[in-house]
C-alpha atoms as a PDB file:
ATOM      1  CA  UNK A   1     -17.774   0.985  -7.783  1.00  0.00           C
ATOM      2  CA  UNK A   2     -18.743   2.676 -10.977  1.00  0.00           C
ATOM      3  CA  UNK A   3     -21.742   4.825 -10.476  1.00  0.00           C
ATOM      4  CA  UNK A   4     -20.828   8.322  -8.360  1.00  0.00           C
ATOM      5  CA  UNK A   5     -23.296  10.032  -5.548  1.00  0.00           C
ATOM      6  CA  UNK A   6     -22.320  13.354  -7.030  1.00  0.00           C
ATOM      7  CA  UNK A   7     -24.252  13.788 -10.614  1.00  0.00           C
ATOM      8  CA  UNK A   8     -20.970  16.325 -12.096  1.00  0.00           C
ATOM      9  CA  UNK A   9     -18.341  13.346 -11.081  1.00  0.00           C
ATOM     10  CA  UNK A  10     -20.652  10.532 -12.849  1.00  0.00           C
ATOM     11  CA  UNK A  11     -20.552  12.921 -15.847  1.00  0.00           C
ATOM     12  CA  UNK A  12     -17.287  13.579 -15.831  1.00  0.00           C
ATOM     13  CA  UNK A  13     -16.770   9.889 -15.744  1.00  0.00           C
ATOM     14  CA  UNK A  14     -18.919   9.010 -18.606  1.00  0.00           C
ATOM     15  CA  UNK A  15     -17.283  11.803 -21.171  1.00  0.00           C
ATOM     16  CA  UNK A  16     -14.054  10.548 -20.285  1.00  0.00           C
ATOM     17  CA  UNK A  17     -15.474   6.531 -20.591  1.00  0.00           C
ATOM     18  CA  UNK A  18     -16.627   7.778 -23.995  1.00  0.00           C
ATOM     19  CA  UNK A  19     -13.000   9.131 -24.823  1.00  0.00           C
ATOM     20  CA  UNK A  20     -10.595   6.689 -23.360  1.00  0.00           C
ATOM     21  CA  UNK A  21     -11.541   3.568 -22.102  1.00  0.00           C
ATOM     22  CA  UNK A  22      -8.233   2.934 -20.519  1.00  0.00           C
ATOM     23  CA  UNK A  23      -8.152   6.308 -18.303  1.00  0.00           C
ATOM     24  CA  UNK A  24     -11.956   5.531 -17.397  1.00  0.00           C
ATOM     25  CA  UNK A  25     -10.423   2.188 -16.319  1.00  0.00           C
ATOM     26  CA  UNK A  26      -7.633   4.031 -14.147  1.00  0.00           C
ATOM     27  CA  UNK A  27      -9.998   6.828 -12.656  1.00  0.00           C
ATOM     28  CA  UNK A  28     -12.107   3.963 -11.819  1.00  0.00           C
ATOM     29  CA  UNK A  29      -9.218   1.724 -10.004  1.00  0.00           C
ATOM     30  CA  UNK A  30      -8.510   5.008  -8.348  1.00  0.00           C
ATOM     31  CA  UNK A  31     -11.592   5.889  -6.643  1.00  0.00           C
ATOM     32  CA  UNK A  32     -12.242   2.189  -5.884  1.00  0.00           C
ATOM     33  CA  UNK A  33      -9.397   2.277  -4.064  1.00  0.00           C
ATOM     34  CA  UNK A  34      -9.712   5.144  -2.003  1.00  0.00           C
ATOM     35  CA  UNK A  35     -13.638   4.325  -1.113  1.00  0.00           C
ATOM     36  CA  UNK A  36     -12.476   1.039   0.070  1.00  0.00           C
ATOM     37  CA  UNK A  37     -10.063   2.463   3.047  1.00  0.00           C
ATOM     38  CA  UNK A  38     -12.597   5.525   4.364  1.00  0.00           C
ATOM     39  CA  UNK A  39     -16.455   5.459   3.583  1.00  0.00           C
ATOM     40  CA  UNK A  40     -16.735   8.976   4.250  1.00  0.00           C
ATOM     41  CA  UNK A  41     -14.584  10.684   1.820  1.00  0.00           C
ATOM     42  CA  UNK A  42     -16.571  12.424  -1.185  1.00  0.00           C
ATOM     43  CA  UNK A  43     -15.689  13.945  -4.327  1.00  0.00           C
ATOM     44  CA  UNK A  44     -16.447  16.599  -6.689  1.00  0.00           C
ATOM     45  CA  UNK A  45     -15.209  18.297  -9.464  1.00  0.00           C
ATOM     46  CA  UNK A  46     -13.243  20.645  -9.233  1.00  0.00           C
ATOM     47  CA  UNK A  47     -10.178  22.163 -10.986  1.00  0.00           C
ATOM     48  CA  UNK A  48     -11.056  19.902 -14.163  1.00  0.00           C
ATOM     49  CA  UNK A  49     -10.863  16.686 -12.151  1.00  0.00           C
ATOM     50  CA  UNK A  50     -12.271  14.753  -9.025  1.00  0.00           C
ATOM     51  CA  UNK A  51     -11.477  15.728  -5.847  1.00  0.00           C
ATOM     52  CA  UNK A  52     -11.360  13.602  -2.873  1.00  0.00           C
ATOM     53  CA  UNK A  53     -12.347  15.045   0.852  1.00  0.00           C
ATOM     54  CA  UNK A  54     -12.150  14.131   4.010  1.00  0.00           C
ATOM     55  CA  UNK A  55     -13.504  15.520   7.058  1.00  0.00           C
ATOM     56  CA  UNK A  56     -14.057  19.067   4.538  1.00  0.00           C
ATOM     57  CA  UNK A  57     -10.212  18.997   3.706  1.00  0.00           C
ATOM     58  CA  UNK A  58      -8.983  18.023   0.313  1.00  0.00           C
ATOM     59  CA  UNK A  59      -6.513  15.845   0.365  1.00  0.00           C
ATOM     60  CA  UNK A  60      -5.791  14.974  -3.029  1.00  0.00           C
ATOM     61  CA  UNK A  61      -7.961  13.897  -6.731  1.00  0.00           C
ATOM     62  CA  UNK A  62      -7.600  12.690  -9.853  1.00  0.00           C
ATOM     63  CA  UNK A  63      -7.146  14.801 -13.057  1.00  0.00           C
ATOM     64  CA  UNK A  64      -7.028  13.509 -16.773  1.00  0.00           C
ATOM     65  CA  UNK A  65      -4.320  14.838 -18.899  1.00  0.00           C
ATOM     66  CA  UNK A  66      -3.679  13.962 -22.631  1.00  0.00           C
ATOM     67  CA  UNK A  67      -0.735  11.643 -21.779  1.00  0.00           C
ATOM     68  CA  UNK A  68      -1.677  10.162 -18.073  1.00  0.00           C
ATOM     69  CA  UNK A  69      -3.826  10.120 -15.566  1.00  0.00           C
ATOM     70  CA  UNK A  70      -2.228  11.266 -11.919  1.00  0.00           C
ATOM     71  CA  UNK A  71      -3.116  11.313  -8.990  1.00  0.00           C
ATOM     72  CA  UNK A  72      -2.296  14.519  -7.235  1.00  0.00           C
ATOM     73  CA  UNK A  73      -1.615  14.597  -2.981  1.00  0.00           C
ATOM     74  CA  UNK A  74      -1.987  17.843  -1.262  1.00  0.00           C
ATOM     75  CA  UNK A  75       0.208  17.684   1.206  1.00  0.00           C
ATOM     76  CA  UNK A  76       2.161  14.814  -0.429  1.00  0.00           C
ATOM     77  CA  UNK A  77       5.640  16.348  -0.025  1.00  0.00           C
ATOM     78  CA  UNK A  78       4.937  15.086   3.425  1.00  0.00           C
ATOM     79  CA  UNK A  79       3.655  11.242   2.835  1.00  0.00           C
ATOM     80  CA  UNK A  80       6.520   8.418   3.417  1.00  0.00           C
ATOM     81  CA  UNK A  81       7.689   7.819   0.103  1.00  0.00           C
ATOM     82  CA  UNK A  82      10.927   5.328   0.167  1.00  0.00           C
ATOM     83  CA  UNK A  83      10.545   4.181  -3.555  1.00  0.00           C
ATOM     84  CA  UNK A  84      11.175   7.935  -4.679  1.00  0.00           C
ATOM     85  CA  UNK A  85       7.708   7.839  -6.546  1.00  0.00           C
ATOM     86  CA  UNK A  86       5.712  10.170  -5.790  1.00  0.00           C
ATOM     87  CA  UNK A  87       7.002  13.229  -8.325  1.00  0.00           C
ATOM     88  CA  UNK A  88       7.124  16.994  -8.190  1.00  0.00           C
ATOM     89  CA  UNK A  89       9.424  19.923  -6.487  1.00  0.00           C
ATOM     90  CA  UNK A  90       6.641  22.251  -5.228  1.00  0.00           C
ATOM     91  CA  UNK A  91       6.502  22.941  -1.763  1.00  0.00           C
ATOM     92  CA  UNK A  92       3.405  20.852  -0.851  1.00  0.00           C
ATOM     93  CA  UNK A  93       1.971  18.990  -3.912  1.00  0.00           C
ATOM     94  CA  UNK A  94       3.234  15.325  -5.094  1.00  0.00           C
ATOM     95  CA  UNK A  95       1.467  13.874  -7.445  1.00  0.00           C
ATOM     96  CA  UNK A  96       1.639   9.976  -9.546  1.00  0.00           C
ATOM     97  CA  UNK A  97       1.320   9.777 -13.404  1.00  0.00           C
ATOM     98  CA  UNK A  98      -0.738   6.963 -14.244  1.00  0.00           C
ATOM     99  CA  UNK A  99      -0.087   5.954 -17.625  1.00  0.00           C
ATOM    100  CA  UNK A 100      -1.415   2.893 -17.938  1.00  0.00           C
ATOM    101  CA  UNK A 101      -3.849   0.232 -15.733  1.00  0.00           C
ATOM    102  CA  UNK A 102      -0.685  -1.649 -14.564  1.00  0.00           C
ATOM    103  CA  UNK A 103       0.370   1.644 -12.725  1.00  0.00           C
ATOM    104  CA  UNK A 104      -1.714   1.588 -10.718  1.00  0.00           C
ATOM    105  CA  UNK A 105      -0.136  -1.409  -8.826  1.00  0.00           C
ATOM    106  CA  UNK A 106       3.382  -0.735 -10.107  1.00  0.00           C
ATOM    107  CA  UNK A 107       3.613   3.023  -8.668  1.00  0.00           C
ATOM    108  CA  UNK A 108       1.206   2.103  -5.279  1.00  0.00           C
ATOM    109  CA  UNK A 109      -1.490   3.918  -5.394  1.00  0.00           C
ATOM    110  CA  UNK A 110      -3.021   2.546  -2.241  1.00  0.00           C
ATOM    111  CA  UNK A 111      -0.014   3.145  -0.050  1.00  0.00           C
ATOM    112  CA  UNK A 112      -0.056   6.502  -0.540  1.00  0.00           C
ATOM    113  CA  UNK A 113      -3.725   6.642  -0.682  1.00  0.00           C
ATOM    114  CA  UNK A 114      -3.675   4.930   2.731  1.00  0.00           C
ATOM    115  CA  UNK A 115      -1.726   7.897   4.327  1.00  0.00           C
ATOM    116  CA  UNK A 116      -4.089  10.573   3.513  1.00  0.00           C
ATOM    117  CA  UNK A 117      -7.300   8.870   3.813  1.00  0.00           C
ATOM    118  CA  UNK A 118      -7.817   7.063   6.963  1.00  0.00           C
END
């Protein structure tokens, strides 16, 4: 999983490959990840990051920051979350700060991926 359908995502990716190896590496993990439990989601950029669809709903994308990565859930407030991971207070949005490669496992991405995309 490295090369994108959409030409703006594979851009996107390669800028941020040429800047940061390690959050190309996360991105990456991400969208592997989420192409592996639906093949009919898509992406595009939008809002400075990859967006993930399904069935034309977003339900959630990845966005580079200076600090993290994080995944961001659109209507995460409502995924199960026992582990108290997911993080913010807004009415809707929960989103996961991927710092390193090893979060990606650690904060379970693919749980909560699982919920929203098949």
């Amino acid at each position: 999983m490295n090369l994108s359908k959409n030409e703006q995502v594979q851009k996107f990716l390669d800028d941020i490959r040429d800047i940061d190896d390690e959050k190309y590496q996360i991105l990456q993990q991400c969208r592997k990840i989420t192409f592996s439990l639906n093949k009919d989601i898509t992406e595009r950029i939008i809002y400075g990051g990859i967006m993930f669809t399904k069935n034309n709903e977003d339900f959630g994308g990845i966005f580079v920051s200076k600090k993290h990565v994080s995944f961001e859930f659109t209507n995460g407030s409502q995924l199960a979350d026992e582990n108290a991971l997911l993080e913010g207070k807004g009415k809707y949005r929960r989103h996961l700060k991927l710092k390193t490669i090893s979060d990606i496992k650690e904060k379970q991405v693919e749980y909560f991926v699982k919920q929203v995309a098949i």
